[in-house]
C-alpha atoms as a PDB file:
ATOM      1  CA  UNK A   1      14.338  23.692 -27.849  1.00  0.00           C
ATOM      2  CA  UNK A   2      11.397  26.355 -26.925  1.00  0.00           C
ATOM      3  CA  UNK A   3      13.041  27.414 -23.669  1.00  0.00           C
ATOM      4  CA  UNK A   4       9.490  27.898 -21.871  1.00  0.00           C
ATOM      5  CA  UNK A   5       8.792  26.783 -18.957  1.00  0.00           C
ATOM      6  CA  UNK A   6       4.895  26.488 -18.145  1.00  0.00           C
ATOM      7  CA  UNK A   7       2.575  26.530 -15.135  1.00  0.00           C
ATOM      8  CA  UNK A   8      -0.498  25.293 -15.014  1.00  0.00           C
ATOM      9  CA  UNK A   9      -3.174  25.925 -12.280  1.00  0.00           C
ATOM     10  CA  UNK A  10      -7.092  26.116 -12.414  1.00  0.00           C
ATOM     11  CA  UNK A  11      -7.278  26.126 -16.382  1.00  0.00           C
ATOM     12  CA  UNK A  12      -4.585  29.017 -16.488  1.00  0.00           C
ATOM     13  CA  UNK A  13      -1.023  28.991 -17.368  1.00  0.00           C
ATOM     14  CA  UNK A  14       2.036  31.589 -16.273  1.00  0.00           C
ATOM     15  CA  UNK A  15       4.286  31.300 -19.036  1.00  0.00           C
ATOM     16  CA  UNK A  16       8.102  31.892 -18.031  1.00  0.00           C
ATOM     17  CA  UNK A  17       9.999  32.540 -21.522  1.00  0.00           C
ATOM     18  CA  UNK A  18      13.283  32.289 -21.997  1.00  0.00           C
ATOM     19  CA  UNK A  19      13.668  31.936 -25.543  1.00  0.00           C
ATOM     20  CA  UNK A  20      14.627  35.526 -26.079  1.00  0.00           C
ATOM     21  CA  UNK A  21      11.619  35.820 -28.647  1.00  0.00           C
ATOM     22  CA  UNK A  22       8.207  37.583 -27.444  1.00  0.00           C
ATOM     23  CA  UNK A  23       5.504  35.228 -26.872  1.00  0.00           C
ATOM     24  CA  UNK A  24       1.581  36.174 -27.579  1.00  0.00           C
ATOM     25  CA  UNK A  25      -0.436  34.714 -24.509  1.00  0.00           C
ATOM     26  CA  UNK A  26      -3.279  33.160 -25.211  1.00  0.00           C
ATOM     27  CA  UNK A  27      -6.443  33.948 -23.237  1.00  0.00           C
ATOM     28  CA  UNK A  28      -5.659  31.797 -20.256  1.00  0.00           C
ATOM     29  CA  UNK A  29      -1.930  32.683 -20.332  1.00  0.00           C
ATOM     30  CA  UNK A  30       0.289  34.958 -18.249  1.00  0.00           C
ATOM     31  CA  UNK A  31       4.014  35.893 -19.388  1.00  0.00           C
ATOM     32  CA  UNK A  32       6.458  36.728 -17.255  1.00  0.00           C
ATOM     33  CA  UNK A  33       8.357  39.645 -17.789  1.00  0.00           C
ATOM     34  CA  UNK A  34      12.041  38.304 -19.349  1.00  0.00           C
ATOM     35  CA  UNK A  35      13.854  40.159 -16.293  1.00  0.00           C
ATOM     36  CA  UNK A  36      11.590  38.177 -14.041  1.00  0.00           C
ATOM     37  CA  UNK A  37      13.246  34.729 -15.424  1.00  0.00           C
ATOM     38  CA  UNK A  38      16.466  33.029 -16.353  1.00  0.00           C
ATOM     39  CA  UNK A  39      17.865  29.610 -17.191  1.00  0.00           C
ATOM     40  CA  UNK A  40      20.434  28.073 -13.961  1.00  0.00           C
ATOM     41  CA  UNK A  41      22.334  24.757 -14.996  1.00  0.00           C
ATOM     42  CA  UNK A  42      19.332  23.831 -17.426  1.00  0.00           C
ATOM     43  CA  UNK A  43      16.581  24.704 -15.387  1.00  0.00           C
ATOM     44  CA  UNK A  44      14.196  27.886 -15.220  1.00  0.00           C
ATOM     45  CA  UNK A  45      13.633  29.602 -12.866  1.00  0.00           C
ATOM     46  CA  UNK A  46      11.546  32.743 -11.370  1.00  0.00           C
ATOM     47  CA  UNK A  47      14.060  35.494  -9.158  1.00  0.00           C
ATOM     48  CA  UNK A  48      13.057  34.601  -5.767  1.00  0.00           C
ATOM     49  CA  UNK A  49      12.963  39.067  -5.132  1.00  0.00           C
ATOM     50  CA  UNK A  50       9.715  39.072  -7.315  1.00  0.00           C
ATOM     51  CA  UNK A  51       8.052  36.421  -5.866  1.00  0.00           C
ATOM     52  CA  UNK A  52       8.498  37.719  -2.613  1.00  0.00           C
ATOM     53  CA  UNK A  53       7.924  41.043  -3.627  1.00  0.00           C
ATOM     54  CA  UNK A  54       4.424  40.367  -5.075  1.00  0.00           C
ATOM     55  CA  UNK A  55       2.979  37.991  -2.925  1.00  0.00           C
ATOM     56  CA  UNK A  56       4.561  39.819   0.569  1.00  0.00           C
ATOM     57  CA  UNK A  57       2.671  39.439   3.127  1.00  0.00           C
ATOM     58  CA  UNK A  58       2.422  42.778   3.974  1.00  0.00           C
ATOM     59  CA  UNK A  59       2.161  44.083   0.429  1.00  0.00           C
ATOM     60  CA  UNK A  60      -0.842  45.951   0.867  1.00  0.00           C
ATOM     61  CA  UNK A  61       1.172  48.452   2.718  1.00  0.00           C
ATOM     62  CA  UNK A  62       3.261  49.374  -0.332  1.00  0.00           C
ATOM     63  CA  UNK A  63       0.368  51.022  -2.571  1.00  0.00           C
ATOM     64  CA  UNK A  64       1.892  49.773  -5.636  1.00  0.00           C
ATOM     65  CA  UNK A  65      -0.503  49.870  -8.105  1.00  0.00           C
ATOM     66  CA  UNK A  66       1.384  47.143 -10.037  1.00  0.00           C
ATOM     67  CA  UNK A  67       2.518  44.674  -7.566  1.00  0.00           C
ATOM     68  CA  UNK A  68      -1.119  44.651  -6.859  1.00  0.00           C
ATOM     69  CA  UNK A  69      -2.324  44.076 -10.385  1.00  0.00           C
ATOM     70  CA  UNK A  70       0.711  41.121 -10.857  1.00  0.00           C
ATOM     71  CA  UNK A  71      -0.627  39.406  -7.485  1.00  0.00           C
ATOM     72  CA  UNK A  72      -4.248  39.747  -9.241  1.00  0.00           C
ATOM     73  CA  UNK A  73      -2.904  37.482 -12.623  1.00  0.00           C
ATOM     74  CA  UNK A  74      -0.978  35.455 -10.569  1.00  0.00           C
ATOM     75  CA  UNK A  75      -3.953  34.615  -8.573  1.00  0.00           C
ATOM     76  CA  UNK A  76      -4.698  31.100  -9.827  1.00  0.00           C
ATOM     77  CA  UNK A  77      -1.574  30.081  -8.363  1.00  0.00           C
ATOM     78  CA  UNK A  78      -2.950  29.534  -5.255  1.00  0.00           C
ATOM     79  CA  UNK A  79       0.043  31.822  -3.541  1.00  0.00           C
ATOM     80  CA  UNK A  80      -1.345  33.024  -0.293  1.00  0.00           C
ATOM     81  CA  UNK A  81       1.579  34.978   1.000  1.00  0.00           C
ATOM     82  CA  UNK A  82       5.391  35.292   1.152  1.00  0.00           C
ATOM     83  CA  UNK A  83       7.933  35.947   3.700  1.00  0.00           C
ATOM     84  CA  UNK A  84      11.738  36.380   2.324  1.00  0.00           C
ATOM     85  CA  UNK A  85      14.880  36.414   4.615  1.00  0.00           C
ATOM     86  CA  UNK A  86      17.518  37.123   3.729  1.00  0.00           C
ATOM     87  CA  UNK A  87      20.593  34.113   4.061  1.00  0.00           C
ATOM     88  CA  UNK A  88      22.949  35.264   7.024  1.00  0.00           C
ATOM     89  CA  UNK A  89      26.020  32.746   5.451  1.00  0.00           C
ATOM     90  CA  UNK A  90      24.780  32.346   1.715  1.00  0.00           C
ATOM     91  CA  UNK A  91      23.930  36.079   0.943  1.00  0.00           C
ATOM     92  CA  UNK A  92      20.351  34.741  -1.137  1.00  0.00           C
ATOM     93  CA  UNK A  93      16.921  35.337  -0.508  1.00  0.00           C
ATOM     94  CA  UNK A  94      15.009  32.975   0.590  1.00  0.00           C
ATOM     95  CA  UNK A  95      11.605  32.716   0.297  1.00  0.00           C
ATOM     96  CA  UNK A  96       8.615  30.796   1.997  1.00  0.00           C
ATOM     97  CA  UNK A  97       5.416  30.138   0.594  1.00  0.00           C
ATOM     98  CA  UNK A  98       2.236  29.970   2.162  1.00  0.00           C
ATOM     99  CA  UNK A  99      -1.112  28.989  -0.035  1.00  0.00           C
ATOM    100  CA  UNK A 100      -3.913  28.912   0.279  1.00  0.00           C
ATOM    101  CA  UNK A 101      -6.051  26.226   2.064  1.00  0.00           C
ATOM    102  CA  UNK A 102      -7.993  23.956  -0.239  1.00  0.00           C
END
């Protein structure tokens, strides 16, 4: 098993690797930091903090040189914005997407 999950969008790929092992992108391929992922009852997934954190809506208001350069490679994934709120009975975050119109 690889343990690599892969998304595709607009001839690009964000690469979430959970192998353990570092993975060489390719040209058209974005890793994910390890912290950023993890494996939940055989699935992978993406923690719904950095998501929200680098698509937030009001991001621009942070200054954060990085954030801003993530949003920039993560760009072909059509992510417009984010809102999180935080879950009153469930204590997650949860996050809605907007993207962008087509």
């Amino acid at each position: 098993m690889k343990k690599v999950a892969l998304v595709e969008n607009q001839g690009k790929v964000f690469v979430l690797n959970v192998s353990g092992k570092e993975i060489i992108p390719l040209s058209n391929q974005i890793v994910a930091p390890t912290e950023w992922t993890r494996i939940s009852k055989g699935s992978v997934e993406v923690k719904a903090s950095v998501i929200a954190y680098v698509f937030d809506r009001y991001g621009d208001s942070y200054k954060d040189k990085e954030r801003e350069a993530w949003r920039e490679k993560l760009d072909f994934l059509d992510i417009k914005e984010t809102d999180g709120f935080p879950g009153i009975r469930d204590s997650y975050l949860h996050v809605s997407l907007t993207y962008n119109d087509k």
